[in-house]
N, C-alpha and C. Protein backbone atom coordinates (compact mmCIF):
# COMPACT_ATOMS: atom_id res chain seq x y z
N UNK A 1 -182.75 -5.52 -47.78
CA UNK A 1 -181.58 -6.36 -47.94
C UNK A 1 -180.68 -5.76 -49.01
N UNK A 2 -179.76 -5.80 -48.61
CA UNK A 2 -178.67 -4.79 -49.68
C UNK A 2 -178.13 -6.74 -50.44
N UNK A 3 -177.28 -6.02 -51.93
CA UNK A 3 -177.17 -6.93 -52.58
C UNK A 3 -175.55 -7.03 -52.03
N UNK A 4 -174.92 -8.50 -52.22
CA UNK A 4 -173.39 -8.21 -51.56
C UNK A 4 -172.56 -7.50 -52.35
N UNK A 5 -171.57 -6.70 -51.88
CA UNK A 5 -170.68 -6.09 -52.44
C UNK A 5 -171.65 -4.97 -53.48
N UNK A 6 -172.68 -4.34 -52.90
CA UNK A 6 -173.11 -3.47 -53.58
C UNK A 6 -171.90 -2.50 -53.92
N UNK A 7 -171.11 -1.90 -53.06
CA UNK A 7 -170.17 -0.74 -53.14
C UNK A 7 -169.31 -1.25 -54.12
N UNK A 8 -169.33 -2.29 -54.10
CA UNK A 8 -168.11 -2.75 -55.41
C UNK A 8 -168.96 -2.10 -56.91
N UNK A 9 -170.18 -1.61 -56.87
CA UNK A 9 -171.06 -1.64 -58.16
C UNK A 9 -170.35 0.04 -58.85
N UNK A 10 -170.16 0.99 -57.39
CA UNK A 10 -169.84 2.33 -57.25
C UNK A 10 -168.51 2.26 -57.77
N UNK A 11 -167.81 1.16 -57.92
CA UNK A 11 -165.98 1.46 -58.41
C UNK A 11 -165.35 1.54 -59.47
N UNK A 12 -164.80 2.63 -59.70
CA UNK A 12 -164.79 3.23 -60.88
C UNK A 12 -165.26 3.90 -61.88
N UNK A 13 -167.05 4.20 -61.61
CA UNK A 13 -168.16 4.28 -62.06
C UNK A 13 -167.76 6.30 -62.35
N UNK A 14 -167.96 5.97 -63.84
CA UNK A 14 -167.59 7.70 -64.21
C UNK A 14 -168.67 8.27 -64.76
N UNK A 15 -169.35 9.58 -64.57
CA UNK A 15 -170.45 10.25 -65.19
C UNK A 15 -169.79 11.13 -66.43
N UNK A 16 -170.00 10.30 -67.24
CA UNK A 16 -169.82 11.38 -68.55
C UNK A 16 -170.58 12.00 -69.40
N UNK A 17 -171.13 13.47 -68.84
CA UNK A 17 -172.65 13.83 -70.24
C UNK A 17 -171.89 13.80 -71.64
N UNK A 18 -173.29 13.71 -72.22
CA UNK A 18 -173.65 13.32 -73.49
C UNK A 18 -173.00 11.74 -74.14
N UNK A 19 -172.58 10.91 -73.08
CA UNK A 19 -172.01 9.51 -73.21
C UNK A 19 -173.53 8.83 -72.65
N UNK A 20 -173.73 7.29 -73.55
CA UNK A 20 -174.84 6.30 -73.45
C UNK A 20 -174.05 5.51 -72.50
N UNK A 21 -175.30 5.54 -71.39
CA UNK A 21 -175.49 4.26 -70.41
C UNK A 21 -176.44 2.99 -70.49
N UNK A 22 -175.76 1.91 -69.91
CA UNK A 22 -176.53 1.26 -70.08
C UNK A 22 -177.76 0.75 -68.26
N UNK A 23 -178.35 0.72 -67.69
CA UNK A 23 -178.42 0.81 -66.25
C UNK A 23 -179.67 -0.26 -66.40
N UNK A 24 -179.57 -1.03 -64.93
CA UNK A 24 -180.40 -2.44 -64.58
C UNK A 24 -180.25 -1.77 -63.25
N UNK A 25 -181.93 -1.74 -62.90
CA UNK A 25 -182.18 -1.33 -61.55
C UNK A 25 -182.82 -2.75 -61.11
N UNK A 26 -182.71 -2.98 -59.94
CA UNK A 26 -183.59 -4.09 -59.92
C UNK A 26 -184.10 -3.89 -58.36
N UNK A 27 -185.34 -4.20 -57.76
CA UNK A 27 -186.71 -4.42 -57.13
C UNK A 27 -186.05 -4.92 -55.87
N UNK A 28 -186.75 -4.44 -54.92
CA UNK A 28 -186.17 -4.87 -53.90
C UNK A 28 -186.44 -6.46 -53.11
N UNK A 29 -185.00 -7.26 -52.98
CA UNK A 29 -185.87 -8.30 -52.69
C UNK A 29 -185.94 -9.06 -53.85
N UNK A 30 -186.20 -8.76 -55.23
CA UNK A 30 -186.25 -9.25 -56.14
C UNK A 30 -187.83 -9.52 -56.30
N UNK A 31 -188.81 -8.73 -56.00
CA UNK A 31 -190.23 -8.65 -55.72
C UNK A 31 -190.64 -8.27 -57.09
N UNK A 32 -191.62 -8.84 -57.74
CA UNK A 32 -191.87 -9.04 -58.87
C UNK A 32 -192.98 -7.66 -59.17
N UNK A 33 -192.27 -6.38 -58.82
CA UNK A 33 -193.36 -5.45 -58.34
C UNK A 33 -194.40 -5.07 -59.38
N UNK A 34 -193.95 -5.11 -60.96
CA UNK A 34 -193.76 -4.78 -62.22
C UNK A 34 -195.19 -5.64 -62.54
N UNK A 35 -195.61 -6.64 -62.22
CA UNK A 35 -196.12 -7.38 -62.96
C UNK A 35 -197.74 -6.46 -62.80
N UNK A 36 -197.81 -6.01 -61.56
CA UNK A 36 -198.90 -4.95 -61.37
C UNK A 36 -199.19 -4.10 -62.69
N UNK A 37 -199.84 -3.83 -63.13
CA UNK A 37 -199.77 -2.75 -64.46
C UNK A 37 -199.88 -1.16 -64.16
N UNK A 38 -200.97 -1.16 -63.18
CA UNK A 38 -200.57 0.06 -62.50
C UNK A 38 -199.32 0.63 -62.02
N UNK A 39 -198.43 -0.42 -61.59
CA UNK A 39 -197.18 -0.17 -60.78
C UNK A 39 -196.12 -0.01 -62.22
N UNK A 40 -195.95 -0.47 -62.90
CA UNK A 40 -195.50 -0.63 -64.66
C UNK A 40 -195.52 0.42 -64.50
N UNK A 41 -197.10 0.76 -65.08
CA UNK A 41 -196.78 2.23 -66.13
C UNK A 41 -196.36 3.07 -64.95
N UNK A 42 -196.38 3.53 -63.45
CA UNK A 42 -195.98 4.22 -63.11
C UNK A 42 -194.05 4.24 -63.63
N UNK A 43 -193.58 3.02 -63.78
CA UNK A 43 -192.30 3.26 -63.90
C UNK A 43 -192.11 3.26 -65.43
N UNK A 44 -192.62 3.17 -66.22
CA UNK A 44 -192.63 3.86 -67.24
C UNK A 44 -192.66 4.69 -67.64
N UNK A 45 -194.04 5.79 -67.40
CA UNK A 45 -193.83 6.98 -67.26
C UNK A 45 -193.07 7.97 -66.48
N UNK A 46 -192.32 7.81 -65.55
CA UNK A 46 -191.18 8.25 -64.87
C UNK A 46 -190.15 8.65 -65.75
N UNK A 47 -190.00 7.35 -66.63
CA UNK A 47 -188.77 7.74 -67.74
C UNK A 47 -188.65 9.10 -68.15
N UNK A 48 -189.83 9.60 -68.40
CA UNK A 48 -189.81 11.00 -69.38
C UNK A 48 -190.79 11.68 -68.16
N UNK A 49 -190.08 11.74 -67.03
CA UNK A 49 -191.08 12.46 -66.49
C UNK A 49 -189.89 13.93 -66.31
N UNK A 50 -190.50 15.62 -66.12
CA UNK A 50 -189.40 16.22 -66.59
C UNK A 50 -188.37 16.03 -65.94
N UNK A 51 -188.17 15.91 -64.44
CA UNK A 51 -187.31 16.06 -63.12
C UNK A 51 -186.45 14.96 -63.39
N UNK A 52 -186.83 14.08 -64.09
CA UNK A 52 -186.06 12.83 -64.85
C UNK A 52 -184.89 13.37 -65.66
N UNK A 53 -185.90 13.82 -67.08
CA UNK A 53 -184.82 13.97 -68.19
C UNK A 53 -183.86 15.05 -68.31
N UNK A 54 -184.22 15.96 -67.17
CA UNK A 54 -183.05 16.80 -67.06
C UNK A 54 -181.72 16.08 -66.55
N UNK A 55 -181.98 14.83 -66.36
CA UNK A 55 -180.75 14.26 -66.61
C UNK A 55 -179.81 13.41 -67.29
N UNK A 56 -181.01 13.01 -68.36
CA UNK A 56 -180.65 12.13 -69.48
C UNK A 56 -182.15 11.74 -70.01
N UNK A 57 -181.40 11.84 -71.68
CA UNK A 57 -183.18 11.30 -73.14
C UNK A 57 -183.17 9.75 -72.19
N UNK A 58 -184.01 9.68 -72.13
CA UNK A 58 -184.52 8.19 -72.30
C UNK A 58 -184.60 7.42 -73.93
N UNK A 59 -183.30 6.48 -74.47
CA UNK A 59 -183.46 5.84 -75.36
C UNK A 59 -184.06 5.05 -75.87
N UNK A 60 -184.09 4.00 -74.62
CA UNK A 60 -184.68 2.90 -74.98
C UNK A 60 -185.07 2.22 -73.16
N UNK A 61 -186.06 1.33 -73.17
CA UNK A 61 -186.05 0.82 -71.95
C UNK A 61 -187.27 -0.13 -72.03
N UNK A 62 -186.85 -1.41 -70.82
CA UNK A 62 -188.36 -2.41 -70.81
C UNK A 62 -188.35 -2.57 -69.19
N UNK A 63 -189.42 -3.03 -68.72
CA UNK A 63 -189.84 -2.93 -67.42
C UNK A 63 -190.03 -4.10 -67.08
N UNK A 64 -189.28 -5.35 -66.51
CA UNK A 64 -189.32 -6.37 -66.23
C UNK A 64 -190.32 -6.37 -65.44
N UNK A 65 -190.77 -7.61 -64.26
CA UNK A 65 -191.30 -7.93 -63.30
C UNK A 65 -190.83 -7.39 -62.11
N UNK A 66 -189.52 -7.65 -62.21
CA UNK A 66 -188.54 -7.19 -60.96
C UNK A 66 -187.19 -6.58 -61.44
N UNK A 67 -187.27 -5.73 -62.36
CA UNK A 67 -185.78 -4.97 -62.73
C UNK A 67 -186.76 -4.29 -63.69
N UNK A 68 -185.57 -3.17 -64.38
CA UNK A 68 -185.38 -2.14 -65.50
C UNK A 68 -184.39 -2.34 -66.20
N UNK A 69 -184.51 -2.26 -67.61
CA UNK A 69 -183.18 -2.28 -68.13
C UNK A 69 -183.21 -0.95 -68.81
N UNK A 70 -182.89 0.32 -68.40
CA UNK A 70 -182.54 1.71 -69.31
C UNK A 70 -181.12 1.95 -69.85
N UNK A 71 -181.60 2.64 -71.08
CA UNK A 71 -180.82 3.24 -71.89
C UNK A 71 -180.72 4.27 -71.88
N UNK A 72 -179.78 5.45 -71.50
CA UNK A 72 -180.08 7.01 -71.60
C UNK A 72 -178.35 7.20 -72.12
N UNK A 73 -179.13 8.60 -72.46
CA UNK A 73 -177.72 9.57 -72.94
C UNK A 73 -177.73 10.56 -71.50
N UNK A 74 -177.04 10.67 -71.09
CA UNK A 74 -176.62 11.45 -69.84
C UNK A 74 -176.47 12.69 -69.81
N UNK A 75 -177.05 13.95 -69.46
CA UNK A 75 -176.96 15.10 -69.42
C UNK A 75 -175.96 15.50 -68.32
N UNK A 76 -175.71 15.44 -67.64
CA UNK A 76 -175.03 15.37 -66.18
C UNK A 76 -174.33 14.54 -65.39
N UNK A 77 -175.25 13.91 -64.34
CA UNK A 77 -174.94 12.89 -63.27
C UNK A 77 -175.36 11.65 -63.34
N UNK A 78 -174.73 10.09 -63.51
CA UNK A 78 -176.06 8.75 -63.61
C UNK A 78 -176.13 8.81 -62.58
N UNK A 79 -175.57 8.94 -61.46
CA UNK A 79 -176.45 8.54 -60.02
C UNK A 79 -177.21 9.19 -59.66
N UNK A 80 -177.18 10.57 -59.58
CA UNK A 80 -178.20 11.70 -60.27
C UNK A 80 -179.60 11.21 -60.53
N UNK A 81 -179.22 10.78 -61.91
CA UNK A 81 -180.41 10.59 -62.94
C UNK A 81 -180.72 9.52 -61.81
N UNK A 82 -180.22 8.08 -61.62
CA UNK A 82 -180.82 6.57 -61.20
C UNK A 82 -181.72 6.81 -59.98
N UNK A 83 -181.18 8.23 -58.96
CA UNK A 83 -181.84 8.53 -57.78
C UNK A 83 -182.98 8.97 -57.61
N UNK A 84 -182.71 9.90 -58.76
CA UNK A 84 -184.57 10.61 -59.15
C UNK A 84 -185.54 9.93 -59.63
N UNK A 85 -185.02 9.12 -60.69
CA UNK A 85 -185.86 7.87 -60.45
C UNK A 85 -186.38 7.05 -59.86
N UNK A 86 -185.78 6.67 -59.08
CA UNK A 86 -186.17 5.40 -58.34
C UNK A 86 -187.32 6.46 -57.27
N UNK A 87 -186.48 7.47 -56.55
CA UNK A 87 -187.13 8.17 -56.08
C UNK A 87 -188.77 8.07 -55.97
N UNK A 88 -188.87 8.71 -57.30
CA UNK A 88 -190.24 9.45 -58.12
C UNK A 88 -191.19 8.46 -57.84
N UNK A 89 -190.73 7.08 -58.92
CA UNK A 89 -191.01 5.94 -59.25
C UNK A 89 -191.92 5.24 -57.54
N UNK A 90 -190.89 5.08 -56.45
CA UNK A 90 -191.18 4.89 -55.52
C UNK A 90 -192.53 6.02 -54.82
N UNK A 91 -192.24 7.11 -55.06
CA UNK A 91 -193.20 7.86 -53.85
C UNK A 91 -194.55 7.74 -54.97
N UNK A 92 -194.47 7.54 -55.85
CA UNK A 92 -195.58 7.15 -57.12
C UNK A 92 -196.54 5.99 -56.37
N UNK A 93 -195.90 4.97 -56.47
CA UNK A 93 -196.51 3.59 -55.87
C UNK A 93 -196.33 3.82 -54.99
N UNK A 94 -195.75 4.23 -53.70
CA UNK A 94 -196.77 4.37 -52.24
C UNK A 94 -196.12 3.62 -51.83
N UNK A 95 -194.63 3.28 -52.35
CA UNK A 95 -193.60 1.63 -51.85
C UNK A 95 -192.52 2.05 -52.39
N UNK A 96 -191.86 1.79 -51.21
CA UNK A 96 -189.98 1.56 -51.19
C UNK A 96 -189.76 0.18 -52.34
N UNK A 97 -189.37 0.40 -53.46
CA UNK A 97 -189.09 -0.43 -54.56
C UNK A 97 -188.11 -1.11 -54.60
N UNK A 98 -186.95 -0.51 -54.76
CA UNK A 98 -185.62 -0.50 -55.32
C UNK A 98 -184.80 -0.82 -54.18
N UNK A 99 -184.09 -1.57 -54.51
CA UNK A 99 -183.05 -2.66 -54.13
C UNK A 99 -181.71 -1.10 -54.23
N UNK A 100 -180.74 -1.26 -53.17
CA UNK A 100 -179.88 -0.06 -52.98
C UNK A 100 -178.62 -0.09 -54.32
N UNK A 101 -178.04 0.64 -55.29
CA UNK A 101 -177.33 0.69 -56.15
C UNK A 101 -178.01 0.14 -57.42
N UNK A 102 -177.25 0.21 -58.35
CA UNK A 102 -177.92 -0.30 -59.51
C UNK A 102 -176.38 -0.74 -60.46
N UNK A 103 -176.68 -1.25 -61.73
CA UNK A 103 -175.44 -1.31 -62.39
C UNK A 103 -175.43 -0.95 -63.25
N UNK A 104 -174.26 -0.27 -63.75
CA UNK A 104 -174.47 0.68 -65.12
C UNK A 104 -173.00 -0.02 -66.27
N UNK A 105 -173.56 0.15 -67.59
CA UNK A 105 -172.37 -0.39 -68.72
C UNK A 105 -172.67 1.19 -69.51
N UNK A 106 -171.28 1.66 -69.45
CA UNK A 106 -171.08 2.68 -70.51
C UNK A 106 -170.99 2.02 -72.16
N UNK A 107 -171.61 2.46 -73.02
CA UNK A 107 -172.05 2.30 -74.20
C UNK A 107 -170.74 3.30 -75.11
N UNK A 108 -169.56 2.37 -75.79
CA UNK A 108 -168.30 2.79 -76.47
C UNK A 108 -168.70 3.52 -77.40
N UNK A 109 -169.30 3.21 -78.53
CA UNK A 109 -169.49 3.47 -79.85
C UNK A 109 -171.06 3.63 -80.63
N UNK A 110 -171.05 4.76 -80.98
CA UNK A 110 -172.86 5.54 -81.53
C UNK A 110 -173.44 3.80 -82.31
N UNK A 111 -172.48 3.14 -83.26
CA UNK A 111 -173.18 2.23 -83.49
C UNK A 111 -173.36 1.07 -82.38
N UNK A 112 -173.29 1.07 -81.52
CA UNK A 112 -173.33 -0.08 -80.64
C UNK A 112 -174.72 0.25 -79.99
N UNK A 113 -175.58 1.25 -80.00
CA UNK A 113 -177.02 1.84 -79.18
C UNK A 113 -178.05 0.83 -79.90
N UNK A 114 -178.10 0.65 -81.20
CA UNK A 114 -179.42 0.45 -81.93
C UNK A 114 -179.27 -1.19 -81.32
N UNK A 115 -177.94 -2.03 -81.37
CA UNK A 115 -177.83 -3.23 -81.04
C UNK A 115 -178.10 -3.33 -79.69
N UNK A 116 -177.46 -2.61 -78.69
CA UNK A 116 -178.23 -2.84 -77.24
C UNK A 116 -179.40 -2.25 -77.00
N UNK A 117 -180.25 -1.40 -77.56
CA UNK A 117 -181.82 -1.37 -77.57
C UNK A 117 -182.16 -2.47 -78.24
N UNK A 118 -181.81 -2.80 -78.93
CA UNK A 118 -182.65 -4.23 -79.69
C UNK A 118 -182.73 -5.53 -78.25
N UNK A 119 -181.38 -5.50 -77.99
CA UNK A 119 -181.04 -6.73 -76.59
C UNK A 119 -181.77 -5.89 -75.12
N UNK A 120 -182.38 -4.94 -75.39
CA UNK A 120 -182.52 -4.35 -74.03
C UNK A 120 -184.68 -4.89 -74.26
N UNK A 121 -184.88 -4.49 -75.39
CA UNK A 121 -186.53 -4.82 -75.86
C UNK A 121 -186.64 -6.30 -75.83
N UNK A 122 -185.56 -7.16 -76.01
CA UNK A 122 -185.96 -8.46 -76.23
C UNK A 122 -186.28 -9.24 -75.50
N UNK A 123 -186.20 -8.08 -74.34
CA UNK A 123 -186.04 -9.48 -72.98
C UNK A 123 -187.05 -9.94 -72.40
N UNK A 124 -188.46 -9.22 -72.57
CA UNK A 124 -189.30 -10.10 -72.70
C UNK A 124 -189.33 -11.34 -73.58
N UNK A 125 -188.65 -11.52 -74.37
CA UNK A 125 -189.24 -12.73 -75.34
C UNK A 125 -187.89 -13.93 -74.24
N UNK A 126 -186.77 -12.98 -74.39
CA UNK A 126 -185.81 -14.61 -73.81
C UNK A 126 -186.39 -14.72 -72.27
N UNK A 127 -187.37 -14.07 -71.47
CA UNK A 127 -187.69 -14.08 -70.39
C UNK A 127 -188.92 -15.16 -70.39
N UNK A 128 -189.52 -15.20 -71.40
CA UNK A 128 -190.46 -16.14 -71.65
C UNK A 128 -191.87 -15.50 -71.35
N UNK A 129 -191.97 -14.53 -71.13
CA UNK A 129 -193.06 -13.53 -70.64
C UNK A 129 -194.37 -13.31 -72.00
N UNK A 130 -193.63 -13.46 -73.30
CA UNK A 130 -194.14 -13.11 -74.40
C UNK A 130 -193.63 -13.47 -75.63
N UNK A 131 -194.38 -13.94 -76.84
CA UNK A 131 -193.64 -14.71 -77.57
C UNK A 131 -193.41 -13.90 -78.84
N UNK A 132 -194.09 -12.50 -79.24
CA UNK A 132 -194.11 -11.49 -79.83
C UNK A 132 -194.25 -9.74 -79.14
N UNK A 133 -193.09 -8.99 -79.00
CA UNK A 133 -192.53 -8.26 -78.36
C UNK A 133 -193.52 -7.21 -78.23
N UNK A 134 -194.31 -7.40 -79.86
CA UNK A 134 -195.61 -6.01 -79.53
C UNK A 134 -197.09 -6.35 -78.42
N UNK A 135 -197.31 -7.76 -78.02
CA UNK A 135 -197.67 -8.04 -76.76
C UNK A 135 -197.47 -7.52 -75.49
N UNK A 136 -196.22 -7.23 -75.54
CA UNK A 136 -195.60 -6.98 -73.89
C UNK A 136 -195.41 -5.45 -74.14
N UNK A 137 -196.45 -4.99 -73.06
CA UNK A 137 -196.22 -3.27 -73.47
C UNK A 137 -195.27 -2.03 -72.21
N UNK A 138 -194.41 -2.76 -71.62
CA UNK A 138 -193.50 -1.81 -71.00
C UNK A 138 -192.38 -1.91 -71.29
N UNK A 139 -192.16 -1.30 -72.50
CA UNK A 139 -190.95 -0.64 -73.51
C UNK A 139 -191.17 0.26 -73.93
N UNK A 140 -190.40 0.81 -74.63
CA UNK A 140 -190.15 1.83 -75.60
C UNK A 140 -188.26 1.84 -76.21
N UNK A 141 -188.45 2.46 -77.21
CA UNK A 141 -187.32 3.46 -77.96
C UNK A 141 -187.52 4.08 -78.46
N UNK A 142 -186.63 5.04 -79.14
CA UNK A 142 -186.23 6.16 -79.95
C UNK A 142 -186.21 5.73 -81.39
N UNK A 143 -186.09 4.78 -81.82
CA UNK A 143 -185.57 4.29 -83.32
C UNK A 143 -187.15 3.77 -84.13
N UNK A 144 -188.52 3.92 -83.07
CA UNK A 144 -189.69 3.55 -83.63
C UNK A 144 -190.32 4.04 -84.34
């Protein structure tokens, strides 16, 4: 099931290396695929897997139930980068995951990263998943 007006997600959407993205992939279906732990860390470790980061550091990121919220600095291409991912991620688990497009927020200003990794880690807690953030273990950042 495609989401509506996915193509509207593609408009205007500019790849700028060495510029911070912000990107929410989300599950196809809205299938809570994540909650598996096996299926997790596979998309966890993807982040930094190499075929990955040749297209952007992985900053910061948490692994919902049914979405991603990543942070990268962009070497190249984000659709690029979002494809190889999902890709990887997918032929990993043995399952078509990912819901078609994703949405991305370009990140203005170097100080504005540490504040949206902070809002990008938290979301387990406003998700209700966990009531102390070092509980819930599919995150990471750079600033640890």
């Amino acid at each position: 099931m495609n989401p509506p007006r996915s193509h509207a997600l593609r408009k205007g959407r500019q790849s700028l290396p060495g510029h911070c993205y912000l990107v929410t992939i989300v599950t196809r279906n809205r299938r809570p695929w994540f909650r598996d732990p096996a299926i997790a860390r596979i998309a966890c470790r993807n982040l930094y897997a190499e075929v990955v980061s040749r297209h952007g550091e992985t900053l910061a990121y948490v692994v919902m139930p049914d979405h991603l919220h990543w942070l990268l600095k962009l070497e190249d291409n984000l659709e690029d980068a979002v494809r190889v991912y999902k890709a990887r991620v997918s032929l990993m688990a043995g399952e078509k995951l990912w819901q078609r497009g994703f949405h991305d927020h370009g990140i203005r200003r170097e100080e504005d990263l540490r504040r949206v990794a902070r809002y990008v880690v938290a979301n387990p807690l406003r998700a209700g998943l966990v009531d102390d953030i070092r509980d819930y273990p599919y995150w990471n950042a750079v600033w640890l």
